[in-house]
N, C-alpha and C. Protein backbone atom coordinates (compact mmCIF):
# COMPACT_ATOMS: atom_id res chain seq x y z
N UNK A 1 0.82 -1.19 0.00
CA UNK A 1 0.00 0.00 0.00
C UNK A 1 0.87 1.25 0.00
N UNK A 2 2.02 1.26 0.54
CA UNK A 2 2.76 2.03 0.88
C UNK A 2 3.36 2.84 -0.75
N UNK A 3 4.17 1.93 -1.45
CA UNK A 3 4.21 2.12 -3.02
C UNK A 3 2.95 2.80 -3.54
N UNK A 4 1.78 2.67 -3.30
CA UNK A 4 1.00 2.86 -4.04
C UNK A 4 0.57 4.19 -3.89
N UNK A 5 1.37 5.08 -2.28
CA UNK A 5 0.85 6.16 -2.01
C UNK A 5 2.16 7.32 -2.56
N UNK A 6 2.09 8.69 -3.24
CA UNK A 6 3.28 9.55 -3.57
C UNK A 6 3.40 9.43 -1.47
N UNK A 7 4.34 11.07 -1.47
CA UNK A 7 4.98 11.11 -0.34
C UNK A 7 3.80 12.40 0.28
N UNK A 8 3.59 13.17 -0.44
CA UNK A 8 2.46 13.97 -0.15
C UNK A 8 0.89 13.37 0.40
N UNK A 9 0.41 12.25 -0.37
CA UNK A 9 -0.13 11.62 0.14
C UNK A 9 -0.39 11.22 1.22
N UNK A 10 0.91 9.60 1.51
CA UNK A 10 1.41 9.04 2.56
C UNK A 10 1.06 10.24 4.01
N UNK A 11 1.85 11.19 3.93
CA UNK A 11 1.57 12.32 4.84
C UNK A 11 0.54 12.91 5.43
N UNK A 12 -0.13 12.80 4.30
CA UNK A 12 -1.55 13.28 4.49
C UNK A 12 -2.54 12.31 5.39
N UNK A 13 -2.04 10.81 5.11
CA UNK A 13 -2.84 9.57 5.27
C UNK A 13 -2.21 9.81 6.87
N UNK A 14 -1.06 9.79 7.20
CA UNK A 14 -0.81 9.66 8.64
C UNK A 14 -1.41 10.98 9.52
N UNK A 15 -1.59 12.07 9.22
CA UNK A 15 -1.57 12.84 10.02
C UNK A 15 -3.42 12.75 10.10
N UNK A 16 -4.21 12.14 9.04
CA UNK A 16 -5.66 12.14 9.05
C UNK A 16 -5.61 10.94 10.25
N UNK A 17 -4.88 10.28 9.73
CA UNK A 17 -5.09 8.84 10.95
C UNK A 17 -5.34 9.33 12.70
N UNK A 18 -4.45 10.22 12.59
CA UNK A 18 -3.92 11.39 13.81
C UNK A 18 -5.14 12.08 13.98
N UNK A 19 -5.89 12.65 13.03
CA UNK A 19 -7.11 13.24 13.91
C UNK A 19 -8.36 12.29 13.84
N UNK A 20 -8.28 11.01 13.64
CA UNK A 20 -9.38 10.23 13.74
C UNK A 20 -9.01 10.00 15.53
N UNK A 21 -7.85 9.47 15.57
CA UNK A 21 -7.32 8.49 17.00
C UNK A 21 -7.48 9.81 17.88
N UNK A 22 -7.56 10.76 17.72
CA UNK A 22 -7.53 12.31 18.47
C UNK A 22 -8.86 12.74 18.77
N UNK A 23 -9.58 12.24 17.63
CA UNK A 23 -11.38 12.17 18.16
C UNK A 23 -12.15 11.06 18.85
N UNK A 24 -10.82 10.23 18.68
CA UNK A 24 -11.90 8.61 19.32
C UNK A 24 -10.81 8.82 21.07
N UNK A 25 -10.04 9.95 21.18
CA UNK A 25 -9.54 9.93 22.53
C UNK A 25 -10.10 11.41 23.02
N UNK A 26 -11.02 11.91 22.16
CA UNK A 26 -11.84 13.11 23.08
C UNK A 26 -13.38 12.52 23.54
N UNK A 27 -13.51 11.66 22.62
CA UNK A 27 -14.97 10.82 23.14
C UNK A 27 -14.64 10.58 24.62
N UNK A 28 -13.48 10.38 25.07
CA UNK A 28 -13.39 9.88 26.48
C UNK A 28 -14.38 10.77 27.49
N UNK A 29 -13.82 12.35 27.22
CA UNK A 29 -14.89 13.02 27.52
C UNK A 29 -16.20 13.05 27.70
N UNK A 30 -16.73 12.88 26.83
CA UNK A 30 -18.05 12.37 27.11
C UNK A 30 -18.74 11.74 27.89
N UNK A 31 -17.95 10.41 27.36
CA UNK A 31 -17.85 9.46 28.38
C UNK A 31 -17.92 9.13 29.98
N UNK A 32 -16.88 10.35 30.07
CA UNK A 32 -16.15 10.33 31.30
C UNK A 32 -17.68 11.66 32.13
N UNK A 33 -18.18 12.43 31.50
CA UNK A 33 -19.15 13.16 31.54
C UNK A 33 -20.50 12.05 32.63
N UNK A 34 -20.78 11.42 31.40
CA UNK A 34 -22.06 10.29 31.36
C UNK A 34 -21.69 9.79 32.99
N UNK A 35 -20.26 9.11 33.31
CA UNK A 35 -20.01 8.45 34.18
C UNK A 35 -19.97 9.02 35.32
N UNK A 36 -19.57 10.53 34.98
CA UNK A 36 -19.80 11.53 36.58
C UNK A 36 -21.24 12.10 36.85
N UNK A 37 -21.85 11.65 35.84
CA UNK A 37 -23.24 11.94 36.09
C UNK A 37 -24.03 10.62 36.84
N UNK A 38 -23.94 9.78 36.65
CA UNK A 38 -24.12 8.14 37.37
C UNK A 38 -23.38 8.58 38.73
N UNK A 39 -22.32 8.72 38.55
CA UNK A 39 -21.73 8.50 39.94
C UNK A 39 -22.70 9.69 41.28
N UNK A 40 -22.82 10.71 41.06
CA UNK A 40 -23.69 11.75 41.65
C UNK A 40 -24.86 11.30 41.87
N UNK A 41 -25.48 10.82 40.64
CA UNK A 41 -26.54 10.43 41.10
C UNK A 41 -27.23 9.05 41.74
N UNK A 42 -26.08 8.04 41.84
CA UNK A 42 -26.02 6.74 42.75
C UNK A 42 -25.83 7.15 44.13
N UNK A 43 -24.85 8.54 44.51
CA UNK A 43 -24.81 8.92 45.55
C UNK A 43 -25.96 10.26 46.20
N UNK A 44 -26.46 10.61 45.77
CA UNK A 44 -27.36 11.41 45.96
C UNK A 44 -28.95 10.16 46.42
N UNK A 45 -28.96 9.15 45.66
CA UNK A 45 -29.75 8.29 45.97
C UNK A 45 -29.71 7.46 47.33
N UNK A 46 -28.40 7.24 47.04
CA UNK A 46 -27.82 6.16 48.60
C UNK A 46 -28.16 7.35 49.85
N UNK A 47 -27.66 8.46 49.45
CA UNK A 47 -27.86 9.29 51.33
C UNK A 47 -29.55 9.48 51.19
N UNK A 48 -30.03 9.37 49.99
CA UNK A 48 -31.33 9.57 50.40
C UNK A 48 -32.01 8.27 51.29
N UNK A 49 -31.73 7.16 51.20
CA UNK A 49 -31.45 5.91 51.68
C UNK A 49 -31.22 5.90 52.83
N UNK A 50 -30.32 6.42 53.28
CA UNK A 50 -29.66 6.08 54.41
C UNK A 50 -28.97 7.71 54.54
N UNK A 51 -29.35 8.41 55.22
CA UNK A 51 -29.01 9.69 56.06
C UNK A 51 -27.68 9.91 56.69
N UNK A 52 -27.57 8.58 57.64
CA UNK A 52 -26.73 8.86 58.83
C UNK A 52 -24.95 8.06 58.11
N UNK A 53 -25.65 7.75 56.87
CA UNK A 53 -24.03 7.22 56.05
C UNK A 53 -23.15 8.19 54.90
N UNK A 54 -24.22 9.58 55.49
CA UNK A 54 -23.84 10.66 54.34
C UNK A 54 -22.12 11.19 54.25
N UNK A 55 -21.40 10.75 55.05
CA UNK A 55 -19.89 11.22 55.68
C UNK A 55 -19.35 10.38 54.31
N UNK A 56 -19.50 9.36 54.69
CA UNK A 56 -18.65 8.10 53.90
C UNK A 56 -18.50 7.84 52.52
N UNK A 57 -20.50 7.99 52.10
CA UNK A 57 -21.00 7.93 51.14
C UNK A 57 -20.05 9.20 50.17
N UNK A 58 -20.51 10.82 50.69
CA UNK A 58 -20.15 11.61 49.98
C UNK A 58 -18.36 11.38 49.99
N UNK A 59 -17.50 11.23 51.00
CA UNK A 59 -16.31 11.02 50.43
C UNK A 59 -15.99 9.88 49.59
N UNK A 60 -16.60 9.06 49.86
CA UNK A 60 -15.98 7.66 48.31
C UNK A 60 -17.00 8.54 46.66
N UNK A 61 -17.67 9.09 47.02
CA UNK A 61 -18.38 9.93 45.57
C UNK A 61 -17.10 10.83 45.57
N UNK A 62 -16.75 11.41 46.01
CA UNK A 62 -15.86 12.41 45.77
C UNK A 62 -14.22 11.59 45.19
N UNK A 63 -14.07 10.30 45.67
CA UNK A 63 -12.89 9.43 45.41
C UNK A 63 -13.29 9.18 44.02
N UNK A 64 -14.49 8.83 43.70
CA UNK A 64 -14.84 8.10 42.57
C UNK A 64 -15.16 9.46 41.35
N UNK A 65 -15.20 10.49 41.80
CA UNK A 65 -15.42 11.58 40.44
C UNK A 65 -13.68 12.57 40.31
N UNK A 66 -13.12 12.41 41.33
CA UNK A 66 -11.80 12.31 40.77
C UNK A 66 -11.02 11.61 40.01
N UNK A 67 -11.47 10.09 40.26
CA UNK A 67 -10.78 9.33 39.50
C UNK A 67 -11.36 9.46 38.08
N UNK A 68 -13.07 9.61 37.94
CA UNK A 68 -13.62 9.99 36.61
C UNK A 68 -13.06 10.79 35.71
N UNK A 69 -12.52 12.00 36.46
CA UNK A 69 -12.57 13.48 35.80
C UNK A 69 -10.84 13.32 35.31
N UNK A 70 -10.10 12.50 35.95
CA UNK A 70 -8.54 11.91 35.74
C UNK A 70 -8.70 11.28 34.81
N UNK A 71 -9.26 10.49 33.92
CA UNK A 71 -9.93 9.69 33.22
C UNK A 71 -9.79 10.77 31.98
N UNK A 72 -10.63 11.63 31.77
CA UNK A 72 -11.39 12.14 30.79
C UNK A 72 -9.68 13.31 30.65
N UNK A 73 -9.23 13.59 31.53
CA UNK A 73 -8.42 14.76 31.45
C UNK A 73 -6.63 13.83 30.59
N UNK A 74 -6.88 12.71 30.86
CA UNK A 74 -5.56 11.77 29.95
C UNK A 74 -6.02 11.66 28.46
N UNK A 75 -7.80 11.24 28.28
CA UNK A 75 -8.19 11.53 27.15
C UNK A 75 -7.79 12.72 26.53
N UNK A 76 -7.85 13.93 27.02
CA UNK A 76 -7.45 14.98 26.10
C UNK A 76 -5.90 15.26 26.27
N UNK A 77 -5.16 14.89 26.94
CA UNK A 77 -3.64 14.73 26.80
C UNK A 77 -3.21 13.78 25.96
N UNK A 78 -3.88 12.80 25.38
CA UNK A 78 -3.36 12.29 24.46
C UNK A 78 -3.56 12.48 23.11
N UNK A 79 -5.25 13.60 23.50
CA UNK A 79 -5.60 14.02 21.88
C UNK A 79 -4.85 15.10 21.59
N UNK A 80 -3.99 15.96 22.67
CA UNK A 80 -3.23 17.00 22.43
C UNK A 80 -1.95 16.82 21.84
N UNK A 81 -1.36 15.19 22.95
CA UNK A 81 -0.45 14.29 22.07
C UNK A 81 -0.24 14.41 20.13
N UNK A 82 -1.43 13.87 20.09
CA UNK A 82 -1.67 13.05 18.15
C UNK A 82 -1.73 14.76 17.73
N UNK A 83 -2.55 15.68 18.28
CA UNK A 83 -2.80 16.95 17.42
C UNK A 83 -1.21 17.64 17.22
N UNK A 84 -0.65 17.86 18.03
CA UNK A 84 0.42 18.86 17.96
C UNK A 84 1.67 17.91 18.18
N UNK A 85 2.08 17.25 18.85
CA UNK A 85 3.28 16.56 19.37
C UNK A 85 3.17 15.05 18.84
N UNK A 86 2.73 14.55 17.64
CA UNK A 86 2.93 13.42 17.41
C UNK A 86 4.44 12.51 17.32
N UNK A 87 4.56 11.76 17.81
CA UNK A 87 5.91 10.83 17.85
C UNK A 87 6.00 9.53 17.21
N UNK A 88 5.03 9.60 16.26
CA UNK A 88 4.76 9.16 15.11
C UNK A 88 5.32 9.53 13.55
N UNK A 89 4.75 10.27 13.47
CA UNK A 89 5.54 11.69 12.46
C UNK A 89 6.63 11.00 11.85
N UNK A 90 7.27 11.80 13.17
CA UNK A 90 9.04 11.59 12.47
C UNK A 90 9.40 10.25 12.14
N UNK A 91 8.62 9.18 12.58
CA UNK A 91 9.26 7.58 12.81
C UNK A 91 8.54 7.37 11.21
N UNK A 92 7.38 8.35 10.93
CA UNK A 92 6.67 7.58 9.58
C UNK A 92 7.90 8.48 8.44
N UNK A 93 7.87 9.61 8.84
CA UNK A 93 8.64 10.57 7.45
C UNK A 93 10.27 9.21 7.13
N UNK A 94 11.12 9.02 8.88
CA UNK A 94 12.42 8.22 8.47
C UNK A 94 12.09 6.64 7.70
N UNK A 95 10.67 6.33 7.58
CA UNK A 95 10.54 5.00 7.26
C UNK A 95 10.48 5.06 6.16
N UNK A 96 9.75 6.19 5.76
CA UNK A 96 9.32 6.44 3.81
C UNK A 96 10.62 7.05 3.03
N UNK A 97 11.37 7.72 3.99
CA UNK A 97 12.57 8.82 3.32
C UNK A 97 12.89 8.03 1.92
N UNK A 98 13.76 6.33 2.39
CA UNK A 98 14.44 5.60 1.06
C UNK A 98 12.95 5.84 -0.40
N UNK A 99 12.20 5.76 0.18
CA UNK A 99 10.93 5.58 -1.15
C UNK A 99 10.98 7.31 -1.97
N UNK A 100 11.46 8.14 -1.23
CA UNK A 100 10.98 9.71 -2.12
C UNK A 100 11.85 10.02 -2.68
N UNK A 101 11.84 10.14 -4.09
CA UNK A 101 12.60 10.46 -4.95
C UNK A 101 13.71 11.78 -5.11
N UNK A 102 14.58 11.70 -5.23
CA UNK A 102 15.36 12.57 -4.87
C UNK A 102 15.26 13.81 -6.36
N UNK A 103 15.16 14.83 -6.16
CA UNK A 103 15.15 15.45 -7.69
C UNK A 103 16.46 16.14 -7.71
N UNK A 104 17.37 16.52 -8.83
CA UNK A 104 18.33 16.37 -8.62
C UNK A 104 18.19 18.40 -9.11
N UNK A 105 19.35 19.12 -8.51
CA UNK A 105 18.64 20.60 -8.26
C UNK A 105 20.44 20.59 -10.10
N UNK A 106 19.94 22.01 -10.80
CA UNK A 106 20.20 21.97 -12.43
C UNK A 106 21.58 23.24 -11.47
């Protein structure tokens, strides 16, 4: 496949790859959204439940939407990763270099 792409191409193909994997690691967000919304509201339910366990309850909710919101915040460090700082890149440009034709300057 690689032959079959110029070098302009090829380039083009990696860095699109880069904002697909950069949108399927901001979905985390969302995600991570949906899940802090469950978590609040499993705990908002339980003290309604039970009153006198509100100490415990609200600090493990509070353990558990940190760890959520840590979650969603690596998602966008890695989509910041692929957008701007890929370490990919350079490993794809040194792999293709032998394939691009050298033009020879007159």
């Amino acid at each position: 496949m690689m032959e079959a792409l110029s070098s302009p191409q090829a380039i083009g193909f990696v860095f699109g790859m880069a904002q697909i994997a950069a949108a399927i690691a901001l979905l985390n967000g969302v995600l991570t959204t949906i899940g802090q919304g469950n978590i609040a509201a499993t705990a908002i339910a339980s003290i309604a439940r039970q009153p006198e366990a509100r100490g415990s309850i609200t600090s493990t909710m509070f353990i558990g939407l940190a760890m959520a919101e840590t979650s969603g915040i690596y998602g966008l460090l890695v989509a910041i990763i692929l957008l701007f700082a890929n370490p990919l890149t350079s490993a794809f440009m040194e792999a293709i270099a032998p394939f691009i034709p050298v033009i020879p300057t007159p």
